[in-house]
Protein backbone atom coordinates (compact mmCIF):
# COMPACT_ATOMS: atom_id res chain seq x y z
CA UNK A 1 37.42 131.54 118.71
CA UNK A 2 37.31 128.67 121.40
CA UNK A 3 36.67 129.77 124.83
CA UNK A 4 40.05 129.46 126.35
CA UNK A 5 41.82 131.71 123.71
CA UNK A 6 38.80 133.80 124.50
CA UNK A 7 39.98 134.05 127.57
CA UNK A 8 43.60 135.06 127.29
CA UNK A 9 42.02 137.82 124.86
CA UNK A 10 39.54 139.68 127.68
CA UNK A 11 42.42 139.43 130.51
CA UNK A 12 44.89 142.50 128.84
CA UNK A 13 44.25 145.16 131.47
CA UNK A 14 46.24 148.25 130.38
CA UNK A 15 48.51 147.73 133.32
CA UNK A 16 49.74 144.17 132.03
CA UNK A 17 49.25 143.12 128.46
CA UNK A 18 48.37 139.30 127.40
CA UNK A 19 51.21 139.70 124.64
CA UNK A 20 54.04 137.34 124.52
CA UNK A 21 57.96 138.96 123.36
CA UNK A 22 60.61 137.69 122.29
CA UNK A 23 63.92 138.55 121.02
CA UNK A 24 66.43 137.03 118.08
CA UNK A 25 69.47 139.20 117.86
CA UNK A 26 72.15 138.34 115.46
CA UNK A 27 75.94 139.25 115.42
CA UNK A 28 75.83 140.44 111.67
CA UNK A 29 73.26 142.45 109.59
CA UNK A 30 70.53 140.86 108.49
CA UNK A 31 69.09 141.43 104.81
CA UNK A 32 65.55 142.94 105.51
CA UNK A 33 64.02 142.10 102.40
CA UNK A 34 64.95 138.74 102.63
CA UNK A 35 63.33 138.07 106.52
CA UNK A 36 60.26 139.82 105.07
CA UNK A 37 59.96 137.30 102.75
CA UNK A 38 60.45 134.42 105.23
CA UNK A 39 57.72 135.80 107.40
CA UNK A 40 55.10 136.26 104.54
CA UNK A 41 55.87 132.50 103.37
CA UNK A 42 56.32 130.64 106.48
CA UNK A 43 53.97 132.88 109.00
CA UNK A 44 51.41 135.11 107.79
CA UNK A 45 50.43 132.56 104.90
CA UNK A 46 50.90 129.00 106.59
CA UNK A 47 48.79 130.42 110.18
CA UNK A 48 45.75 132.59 109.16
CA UNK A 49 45.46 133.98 112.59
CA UNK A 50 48.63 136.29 111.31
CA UNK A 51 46.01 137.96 108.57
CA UNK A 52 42.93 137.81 110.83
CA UNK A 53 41.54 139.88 112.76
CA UNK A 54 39.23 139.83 116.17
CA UNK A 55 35.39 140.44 115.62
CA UNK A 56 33.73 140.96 119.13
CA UNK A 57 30.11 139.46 119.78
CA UNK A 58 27.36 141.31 120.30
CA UNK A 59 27.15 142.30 124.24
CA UNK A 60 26.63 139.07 126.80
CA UNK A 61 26.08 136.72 123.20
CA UNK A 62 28.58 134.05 122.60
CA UNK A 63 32.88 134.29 121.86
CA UNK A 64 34.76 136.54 119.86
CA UNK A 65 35.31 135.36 116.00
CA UNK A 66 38.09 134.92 114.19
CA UNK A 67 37.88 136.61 109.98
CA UNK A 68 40.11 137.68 107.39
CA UNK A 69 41.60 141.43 107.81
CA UNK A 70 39.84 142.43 104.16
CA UNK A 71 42.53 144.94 104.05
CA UNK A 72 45.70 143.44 104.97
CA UNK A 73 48.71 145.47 105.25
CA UNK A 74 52.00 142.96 105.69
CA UNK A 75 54.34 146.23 106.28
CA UNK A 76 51.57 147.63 109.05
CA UNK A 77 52.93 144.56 110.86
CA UNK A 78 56.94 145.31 110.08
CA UNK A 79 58.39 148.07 111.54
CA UNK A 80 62.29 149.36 111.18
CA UNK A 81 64.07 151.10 114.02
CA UNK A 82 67.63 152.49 115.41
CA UNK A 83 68.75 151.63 118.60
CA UNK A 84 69.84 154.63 120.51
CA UNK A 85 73.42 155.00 121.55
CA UNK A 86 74.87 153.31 123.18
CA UNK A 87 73.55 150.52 121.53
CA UNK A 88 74.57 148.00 123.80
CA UNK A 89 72.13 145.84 126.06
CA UNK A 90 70.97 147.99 128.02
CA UNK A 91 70.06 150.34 125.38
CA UNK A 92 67.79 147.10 123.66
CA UNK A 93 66.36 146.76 127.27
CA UNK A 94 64.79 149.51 127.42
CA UNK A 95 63.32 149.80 124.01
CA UNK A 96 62.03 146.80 124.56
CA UNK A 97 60.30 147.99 127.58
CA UNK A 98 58.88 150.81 125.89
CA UNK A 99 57.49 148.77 122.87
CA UNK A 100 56.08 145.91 125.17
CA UNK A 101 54.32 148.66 127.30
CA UNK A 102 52.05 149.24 124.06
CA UNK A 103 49.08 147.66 123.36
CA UNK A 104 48.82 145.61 120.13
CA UNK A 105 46.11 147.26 117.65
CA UNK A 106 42.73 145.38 117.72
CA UNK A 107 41.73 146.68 114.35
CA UNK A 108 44.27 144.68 112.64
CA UNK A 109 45.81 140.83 113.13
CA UNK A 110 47.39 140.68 116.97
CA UNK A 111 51.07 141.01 116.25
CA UNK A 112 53.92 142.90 115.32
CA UNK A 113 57.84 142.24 114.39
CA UNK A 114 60.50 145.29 114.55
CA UNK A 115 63.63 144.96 113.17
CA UNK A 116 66.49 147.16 115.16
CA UNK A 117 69.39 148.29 113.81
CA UNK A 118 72.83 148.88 115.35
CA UNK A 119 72.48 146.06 117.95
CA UNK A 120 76.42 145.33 118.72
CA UNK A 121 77.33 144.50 115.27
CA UNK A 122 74.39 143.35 114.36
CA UNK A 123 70.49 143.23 114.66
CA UNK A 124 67.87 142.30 116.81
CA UNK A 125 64.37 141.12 116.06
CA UNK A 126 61.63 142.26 118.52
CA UNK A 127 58.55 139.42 117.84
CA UNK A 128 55.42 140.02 119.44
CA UNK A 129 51.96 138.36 119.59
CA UNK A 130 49.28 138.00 121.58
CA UNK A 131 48.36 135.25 123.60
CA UNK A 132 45.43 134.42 122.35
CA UNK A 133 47.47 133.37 118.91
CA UNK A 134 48.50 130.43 120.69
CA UNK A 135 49.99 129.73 123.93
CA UNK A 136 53.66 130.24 124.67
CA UNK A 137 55.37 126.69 123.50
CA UNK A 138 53.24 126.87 120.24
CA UNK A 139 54.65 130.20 119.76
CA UNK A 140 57.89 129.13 120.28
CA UNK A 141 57.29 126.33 117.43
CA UNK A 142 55.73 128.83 114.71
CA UNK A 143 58.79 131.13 115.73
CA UNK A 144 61.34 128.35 114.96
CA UNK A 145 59.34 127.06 111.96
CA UNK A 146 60.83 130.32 110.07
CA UNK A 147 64.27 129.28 110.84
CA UNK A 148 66.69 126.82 109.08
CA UNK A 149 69.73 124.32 109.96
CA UNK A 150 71.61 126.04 107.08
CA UNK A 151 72.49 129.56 106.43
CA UNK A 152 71.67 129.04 101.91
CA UNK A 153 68.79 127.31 103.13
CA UNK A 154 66.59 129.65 101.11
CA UNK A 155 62.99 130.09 100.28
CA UNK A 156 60.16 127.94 98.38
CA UNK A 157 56.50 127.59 97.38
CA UNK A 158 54.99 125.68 100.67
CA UNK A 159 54.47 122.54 98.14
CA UNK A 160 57.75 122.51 96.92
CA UNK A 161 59.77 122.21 100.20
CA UNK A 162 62.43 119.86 100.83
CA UNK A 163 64.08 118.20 103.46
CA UNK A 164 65.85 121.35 104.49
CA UNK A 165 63.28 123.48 103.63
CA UNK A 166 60.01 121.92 104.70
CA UNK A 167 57.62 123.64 107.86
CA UNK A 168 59.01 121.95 110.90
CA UNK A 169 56.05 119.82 111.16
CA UNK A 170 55.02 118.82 107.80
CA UNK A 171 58.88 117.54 106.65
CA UNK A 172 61.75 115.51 108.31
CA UNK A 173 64.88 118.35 108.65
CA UNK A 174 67.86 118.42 110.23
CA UNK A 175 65.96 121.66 112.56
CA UNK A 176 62.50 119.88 113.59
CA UNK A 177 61.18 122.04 116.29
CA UNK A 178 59.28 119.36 117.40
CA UNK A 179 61.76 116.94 117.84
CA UNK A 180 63.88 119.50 119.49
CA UNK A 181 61.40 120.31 121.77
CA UNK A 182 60.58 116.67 122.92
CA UNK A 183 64.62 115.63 122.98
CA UNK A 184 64.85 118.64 125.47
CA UNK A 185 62.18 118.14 127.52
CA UNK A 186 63.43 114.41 127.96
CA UNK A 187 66.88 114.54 128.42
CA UNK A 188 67.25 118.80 129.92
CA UNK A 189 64.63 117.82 132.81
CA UNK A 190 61.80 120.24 131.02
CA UNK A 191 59.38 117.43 131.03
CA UNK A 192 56.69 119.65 133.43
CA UNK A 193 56.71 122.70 131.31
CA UNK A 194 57.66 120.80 127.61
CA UNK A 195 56.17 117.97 127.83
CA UNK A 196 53.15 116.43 129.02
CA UNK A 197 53.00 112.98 130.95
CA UNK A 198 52.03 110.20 129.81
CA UNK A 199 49.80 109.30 132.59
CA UNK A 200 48.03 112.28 131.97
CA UNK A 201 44.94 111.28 130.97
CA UNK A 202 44.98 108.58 133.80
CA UNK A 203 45.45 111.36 136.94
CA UNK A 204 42.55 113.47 135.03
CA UNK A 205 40.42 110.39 135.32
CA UNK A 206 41.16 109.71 138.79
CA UNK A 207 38.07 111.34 140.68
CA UNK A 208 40.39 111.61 143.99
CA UNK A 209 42.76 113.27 142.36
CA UNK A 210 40.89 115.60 140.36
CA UNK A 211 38.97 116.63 143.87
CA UNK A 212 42.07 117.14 145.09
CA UNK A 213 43.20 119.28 142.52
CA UNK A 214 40.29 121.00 142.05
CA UNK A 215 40.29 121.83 145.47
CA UNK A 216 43.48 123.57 144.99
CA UNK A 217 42.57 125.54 142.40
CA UNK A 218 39.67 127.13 143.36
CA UNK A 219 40.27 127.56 146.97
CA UNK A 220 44.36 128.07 147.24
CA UNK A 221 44.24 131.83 149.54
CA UNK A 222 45.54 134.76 147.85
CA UNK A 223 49.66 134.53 147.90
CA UNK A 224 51.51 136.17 151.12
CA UNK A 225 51.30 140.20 150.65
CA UNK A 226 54.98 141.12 149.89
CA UNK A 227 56.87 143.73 147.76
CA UNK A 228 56.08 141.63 145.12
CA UNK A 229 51.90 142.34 145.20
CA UNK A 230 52.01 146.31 144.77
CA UNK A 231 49.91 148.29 142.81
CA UNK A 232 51.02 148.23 138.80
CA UNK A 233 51.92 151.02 136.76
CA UNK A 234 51.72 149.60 133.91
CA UNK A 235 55.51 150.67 132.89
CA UNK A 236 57.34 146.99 132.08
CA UNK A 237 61.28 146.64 132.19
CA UNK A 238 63.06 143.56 130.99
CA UNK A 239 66.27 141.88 131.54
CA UNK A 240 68.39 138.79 130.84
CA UNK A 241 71.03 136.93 132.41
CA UNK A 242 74.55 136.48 130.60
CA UNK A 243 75.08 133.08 128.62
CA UNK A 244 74.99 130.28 130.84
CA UNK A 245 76.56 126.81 129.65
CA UNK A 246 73.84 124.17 129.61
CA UNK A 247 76.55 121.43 130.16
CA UNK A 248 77.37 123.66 133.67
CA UNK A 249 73.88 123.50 134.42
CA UNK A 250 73.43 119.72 133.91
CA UNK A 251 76.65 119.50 135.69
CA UNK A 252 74.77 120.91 138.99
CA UNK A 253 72.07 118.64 138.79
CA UNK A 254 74.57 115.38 138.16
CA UNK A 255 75.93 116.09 141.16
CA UNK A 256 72.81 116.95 143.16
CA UNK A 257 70.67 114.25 141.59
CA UNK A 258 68.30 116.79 140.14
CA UNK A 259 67.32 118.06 136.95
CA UNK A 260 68.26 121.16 134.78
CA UNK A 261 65.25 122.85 135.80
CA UNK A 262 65.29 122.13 139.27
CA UNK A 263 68.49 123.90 139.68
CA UNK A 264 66.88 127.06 137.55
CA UNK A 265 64.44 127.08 139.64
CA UNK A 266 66.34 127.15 142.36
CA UNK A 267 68.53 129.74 141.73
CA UNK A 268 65.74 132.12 140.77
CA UNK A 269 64.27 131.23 144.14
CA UNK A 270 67.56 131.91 146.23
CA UNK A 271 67.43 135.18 144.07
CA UNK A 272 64.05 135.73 145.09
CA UNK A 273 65.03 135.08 148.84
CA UNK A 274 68.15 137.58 148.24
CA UNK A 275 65.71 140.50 146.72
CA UNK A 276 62.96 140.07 149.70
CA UNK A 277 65.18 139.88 152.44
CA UNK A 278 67.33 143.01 150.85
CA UNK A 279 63.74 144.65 150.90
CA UNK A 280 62.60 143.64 154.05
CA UNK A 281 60.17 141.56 152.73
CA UNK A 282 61.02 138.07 153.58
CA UNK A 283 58.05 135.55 153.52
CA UNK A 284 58.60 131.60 153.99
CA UNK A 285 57.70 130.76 150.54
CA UNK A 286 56.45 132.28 147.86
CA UNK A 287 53.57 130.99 145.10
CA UNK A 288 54.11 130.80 141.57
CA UNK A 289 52.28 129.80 138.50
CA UNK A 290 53.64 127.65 136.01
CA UNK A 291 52.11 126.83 132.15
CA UNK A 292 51.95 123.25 131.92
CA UNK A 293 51.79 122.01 128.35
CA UNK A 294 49.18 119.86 127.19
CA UNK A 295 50.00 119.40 123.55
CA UNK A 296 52.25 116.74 122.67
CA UNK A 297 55.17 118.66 121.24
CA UNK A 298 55.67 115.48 118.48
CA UNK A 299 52.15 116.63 117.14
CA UNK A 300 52.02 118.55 114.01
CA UNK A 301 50.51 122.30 115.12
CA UNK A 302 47.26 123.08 113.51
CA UNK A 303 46.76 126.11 111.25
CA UNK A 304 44.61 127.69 113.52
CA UNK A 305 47.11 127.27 116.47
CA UNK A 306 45.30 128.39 119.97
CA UNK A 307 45.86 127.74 123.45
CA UNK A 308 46.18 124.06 124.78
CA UNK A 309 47.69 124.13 128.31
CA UNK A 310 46.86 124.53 131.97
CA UNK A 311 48.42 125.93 134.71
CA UNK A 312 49.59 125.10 137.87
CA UNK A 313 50.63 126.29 141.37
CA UNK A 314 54.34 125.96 143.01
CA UNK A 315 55.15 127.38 146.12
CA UNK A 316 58.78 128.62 145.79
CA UNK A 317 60.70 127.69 149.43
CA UNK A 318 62.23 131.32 149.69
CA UNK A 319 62.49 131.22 153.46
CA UNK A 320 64.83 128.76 153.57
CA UNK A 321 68.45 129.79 153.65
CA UNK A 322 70.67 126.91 152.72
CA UNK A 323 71.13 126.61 148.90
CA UNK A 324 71.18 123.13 148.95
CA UNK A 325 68.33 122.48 151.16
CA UNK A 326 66.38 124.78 148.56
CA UNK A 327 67.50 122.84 145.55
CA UNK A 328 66.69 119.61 147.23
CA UNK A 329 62.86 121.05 148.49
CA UNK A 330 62.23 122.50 144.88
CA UNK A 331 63.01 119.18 143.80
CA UNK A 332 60.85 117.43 145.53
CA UNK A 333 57.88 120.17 145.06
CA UNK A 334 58.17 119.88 141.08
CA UNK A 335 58.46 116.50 141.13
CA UNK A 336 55.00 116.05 142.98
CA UNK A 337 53.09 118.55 140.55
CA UNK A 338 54.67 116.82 137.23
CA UNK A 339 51.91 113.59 138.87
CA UNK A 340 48.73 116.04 139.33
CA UNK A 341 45.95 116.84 137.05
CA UNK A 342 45.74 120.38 137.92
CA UNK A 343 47.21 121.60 134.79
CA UNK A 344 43.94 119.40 132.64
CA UNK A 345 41.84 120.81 134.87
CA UNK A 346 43.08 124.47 135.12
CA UNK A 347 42.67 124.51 131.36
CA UNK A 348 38.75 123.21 131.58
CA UNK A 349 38.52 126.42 133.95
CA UNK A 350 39.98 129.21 131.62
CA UNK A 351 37.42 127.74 129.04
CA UNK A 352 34.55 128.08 131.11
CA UNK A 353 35.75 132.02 132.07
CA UNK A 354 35.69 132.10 128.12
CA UNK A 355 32.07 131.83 128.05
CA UNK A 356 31.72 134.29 131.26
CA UNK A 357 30.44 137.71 130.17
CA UNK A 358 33.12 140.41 131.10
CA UNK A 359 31.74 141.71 133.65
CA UNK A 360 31.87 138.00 135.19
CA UNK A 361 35.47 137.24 133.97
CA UNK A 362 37.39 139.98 134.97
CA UNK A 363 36.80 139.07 138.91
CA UNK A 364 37.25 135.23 138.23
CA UNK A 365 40.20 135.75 136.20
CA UNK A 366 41.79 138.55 139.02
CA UNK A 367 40.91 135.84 141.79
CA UNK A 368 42.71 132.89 139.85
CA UNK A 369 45.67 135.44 139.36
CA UNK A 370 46.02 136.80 143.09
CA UNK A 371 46.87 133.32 144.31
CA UNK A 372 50.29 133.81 142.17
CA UNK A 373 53.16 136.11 142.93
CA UNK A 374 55.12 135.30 139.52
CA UNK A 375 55.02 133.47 136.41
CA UNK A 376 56.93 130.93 135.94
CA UNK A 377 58.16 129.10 132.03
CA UNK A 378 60.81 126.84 130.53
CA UNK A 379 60.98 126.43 126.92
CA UNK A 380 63.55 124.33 125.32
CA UNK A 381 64.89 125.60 122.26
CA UNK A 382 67.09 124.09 119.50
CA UNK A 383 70.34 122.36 120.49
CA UNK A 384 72.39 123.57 117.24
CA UNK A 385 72.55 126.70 115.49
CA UNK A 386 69.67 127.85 113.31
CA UNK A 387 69.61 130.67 110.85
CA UNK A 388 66.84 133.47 110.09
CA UNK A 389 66.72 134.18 106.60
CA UNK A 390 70.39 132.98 106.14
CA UNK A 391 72.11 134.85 108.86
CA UNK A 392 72.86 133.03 111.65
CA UNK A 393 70.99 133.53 115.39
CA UNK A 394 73.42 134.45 118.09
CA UNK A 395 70.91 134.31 120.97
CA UNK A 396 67.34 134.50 122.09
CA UNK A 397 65.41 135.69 125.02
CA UNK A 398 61.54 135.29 125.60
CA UNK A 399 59.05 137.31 128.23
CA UNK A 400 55.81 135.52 129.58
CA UNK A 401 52.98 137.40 130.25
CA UNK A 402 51.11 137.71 133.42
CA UNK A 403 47.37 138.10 134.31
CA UNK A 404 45.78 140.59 136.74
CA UNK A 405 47.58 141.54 139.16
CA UNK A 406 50.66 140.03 138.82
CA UNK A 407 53.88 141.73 138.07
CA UNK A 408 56.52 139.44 137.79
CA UNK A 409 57.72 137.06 134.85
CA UNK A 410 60.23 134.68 134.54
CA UNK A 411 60.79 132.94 131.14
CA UNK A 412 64.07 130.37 130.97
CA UNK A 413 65.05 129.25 127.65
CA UNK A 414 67.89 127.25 126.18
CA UNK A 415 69.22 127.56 123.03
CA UNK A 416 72.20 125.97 121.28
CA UNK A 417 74.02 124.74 124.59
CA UNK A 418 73.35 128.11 126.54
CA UNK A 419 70.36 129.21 128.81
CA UNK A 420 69.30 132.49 128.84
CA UNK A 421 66.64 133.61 132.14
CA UNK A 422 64.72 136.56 130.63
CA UNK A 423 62.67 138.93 133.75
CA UNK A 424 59.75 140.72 132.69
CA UNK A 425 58.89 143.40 135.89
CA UNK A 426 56.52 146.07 136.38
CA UNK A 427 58.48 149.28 137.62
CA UNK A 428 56.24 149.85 140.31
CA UNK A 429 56.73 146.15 141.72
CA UNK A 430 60.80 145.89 141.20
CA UNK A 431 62.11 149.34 139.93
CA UNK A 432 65.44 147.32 139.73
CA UNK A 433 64.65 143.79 137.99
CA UNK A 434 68.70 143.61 137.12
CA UNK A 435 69.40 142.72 140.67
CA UNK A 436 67.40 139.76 140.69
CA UNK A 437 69.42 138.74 137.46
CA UNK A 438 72.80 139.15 139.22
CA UNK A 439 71.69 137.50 142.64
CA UNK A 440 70.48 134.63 140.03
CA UNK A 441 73.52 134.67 138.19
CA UNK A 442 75.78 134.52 141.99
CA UNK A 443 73.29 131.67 142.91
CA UNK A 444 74.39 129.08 140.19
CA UNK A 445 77.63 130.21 141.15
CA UNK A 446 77.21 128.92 144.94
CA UNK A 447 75.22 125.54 143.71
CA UNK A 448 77.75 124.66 141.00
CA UNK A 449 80.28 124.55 144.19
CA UNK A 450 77.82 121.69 146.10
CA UNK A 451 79.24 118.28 146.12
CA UNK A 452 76.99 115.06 145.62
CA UNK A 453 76.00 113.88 149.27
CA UNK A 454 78.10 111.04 150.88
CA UNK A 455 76.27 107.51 150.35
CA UNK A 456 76.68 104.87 153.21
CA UNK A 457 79.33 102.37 152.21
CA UNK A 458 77.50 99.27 150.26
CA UNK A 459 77.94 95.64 152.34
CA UNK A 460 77.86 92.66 151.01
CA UNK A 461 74.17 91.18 149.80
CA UNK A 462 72.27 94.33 150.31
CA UNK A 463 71.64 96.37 147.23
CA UNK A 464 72.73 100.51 147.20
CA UNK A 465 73.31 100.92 151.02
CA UNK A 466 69.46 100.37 152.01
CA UNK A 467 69.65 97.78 153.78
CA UNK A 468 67.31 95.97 151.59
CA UNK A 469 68.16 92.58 150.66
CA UNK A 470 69.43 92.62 147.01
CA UNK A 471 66.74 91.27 144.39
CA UNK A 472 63.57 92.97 146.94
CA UNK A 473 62.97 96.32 145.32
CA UNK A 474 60.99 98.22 148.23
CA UNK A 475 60.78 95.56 150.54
């Protein structure tokens, strides 16, 4: 095991889990036997790490390894379940609570899938799988890598794929993950969290900038003490917004000159302003940590998957009070960390606390985590329907993990013209997580009303209003 996954394995505490969830529900039965085929072909025997199991090193010697499970059990791994009446949302909210409150067994491979009956009319799919796996975006791929642009799609031998059948980065289909992914990133504004920059490599050569960077890192002060830093009980609740139109969302940032995930941001920071102030615990901003991706989504994944990504810090502007004021300063915070090398050099960090004994990486890991209030990801999904074993995918949500301390998660992710904002809370933080999802939900409502700022009238020979000289960009 390399040192960073090593890492994201020794941070579970039993008060906040390094497992990432997600949810496919579907508005139809789904034909079990059929799924449990898909995941046998396309995930348990195209990734080992879903028949492998963690082998621990003796005390203060080296990483965990990586072997085979010599006793593999596929249906240890699939479990079947009723949802409870009333079978609605809330009913899957809370079961989903309870089953991401439980620690994944360490005896056998780090992940489990639940199927759950009598979802609406349908099913639902709990996934879940621990972050050392991979991180979250690679997750995301092997998720949609089971899932096809067709509905009679069907099921073959790994050589004998075609176009529509082929793993999403070995064959050219009409559903490339991949290519969704990238597309996304560069056209929905997800390049910080989908996509890394080209002049990547550049900033992390930069000595400056690394300096700088590293000097944020390592000495950035704990975040400001608010409702949101309690002690955790280790009890999670989760929560998702309605459907919200991506074209309404893009529609907001046309008009504000921002991008799609500027104005998600934004809204879940005038949600976050709504929830402190109601709670009396209004700060002027607010610190959260973002994954920044450093694996170029057009790259084929590699069997053995892992963690390639760094993180970074954004202070949320929840003091302010005008919604467009905090659209406009989120704006121009994201845009300045999508330029830094913190996220390269954040990842060189979590590999080093790899190689830390415990008893040295649980304090380095709690002081990298204290400086955060929240979690913060944006994953792009696919832009048309996709299908699971032939039946069709109405909707997904997906909850990040957080490390230490923190008790907060917010994971955004678009799928087939709709986003969907997924909260991950611990109870003793925010006993009442759906009120952040309405004040979000009431915030796009207030920005969608914002009108593109009045431009001074254009005179004759100067270019846009500047009062530059046309033909003298930046003079």
């Amino acid at each position: 095991m390399n040192s960073a996954d090593a890492a994201w394995l020794h941070m579970d505490r039993p008060t906040n889990l390094m497992v990432v969830n997600s949810v496919f529900w579907c508005d139809e039965p789904m034909d079990i036997e059929r799924c449990k085929d898909v995941v046998r072909e396309r995930l348990v025997e195209r990734f080992p790490r879903f028949h492998q199991r963690i082998v621990e090193p003796r005390p203060g010697v080296g990483v965990p390894s990586w072997e085979d499970e010599p006793r593999f059990d596929f249906d240890r791994h699939v479990h079947h379940l009723a949802l409870p009446a009333p079978r609605d949302r809330v009913a899957l909210q809370e079961l989903v609570g309870d089953l991401i409150s439980t620690p994944l067994d360490r005896s056998k491979p780090l992940w489990d899938l639940y199927f759950v009956d009598g979802y609406a009319a349908g099913m639902a799919l709990v996934w879940r799988m621990h972050h050392c796996i991979a991180d979250g975006m690679a997750l995301a791929r092997v998720l949609l890598s089971m899932t096809d642009g067709q509905p009679d799609a069907g099921i073959q031998p790994e050589g004998g794929r075609g176009a529509a059948h082929g793993s999403l980065d070995a064959v050219a289909r009409p559903l490339t993950a991949s290519a969704h992914l990238a597309e996304a990133a560069m056209h929905e504004g997800f390049a910080l969290l989908a996509h890394p920059r080209p002049r990547l490599r550049a900033l992390a050569s930069s000595t400056a900038a690394d300096a700088r960077a590293l000097r944020r890192l390592l000495l950035t002060l704990p975040d400001q003490r608010t409702v949101l830093r309690g002690e955790l009980s280790g009890v999670q609740k989760v929560t998702w917004t309605e459907r919200i139109a991506l074209e309404d969302v893009k529609a907001i940032g046309h008009a504000t000159g921002t991008t799609v995930n500027d104005v998600l941001v934004a809204a879940m920071t005038g949600a976050l302003h709504r929830y402190l102030a109601r709670r009396q615990s209004l700060v002027d901003e607010l610190r959260a940590t973002i994954p920044f991706n450093l694996r170029p989504p057009e790259e084929p994944l590699p069997r053995e998957l892992g963690n390639h990504f760094g993180l970074v810090y954004l202070e949320l502007p929840v003091g302010m009070r005008g919604p467009r004021q905090r659209l406009e300063e989120v704006h121009r915070r994201m845009d300045s960390i999508k330029h830094s090398p913190e996220g390269a050099l954040a990842y060189g960090i979590l590999g080093l606390i790899g190689l830390t004994p415990p008893q040295v990486e649980q304090p380095l890991v709690d002081l990298f985590s204290s400086k955060s209030s929240a979690v913060m990801t944006n994953v792009p999904g696919p832009r048309e329907p996709i299908y699971f074993a032939g039946t069709r995918i109405a909707g997904v949500v997906v909850w990040v993990p957080a490390a230490g301390p923190i008790g907060l998660g917010v994971s955004i992710f678009s799928y087939n013209g709709v986003v969907t904002v997924g909260l991950r809370v611990d109870a003793g933080v925010v006993p009442d997580p759906e009120t952040i999802i309405d004040a979000f939900e009431h915030e796009l409502e207030i920005l969608a009303r914002l009108r593109p700022r009045s431009r001074p009238a254009r005179r004759p020979g100067v270019e846009g209003g500047s009062g530059r000289p046309a033909g003298i960009p930046g003079a």
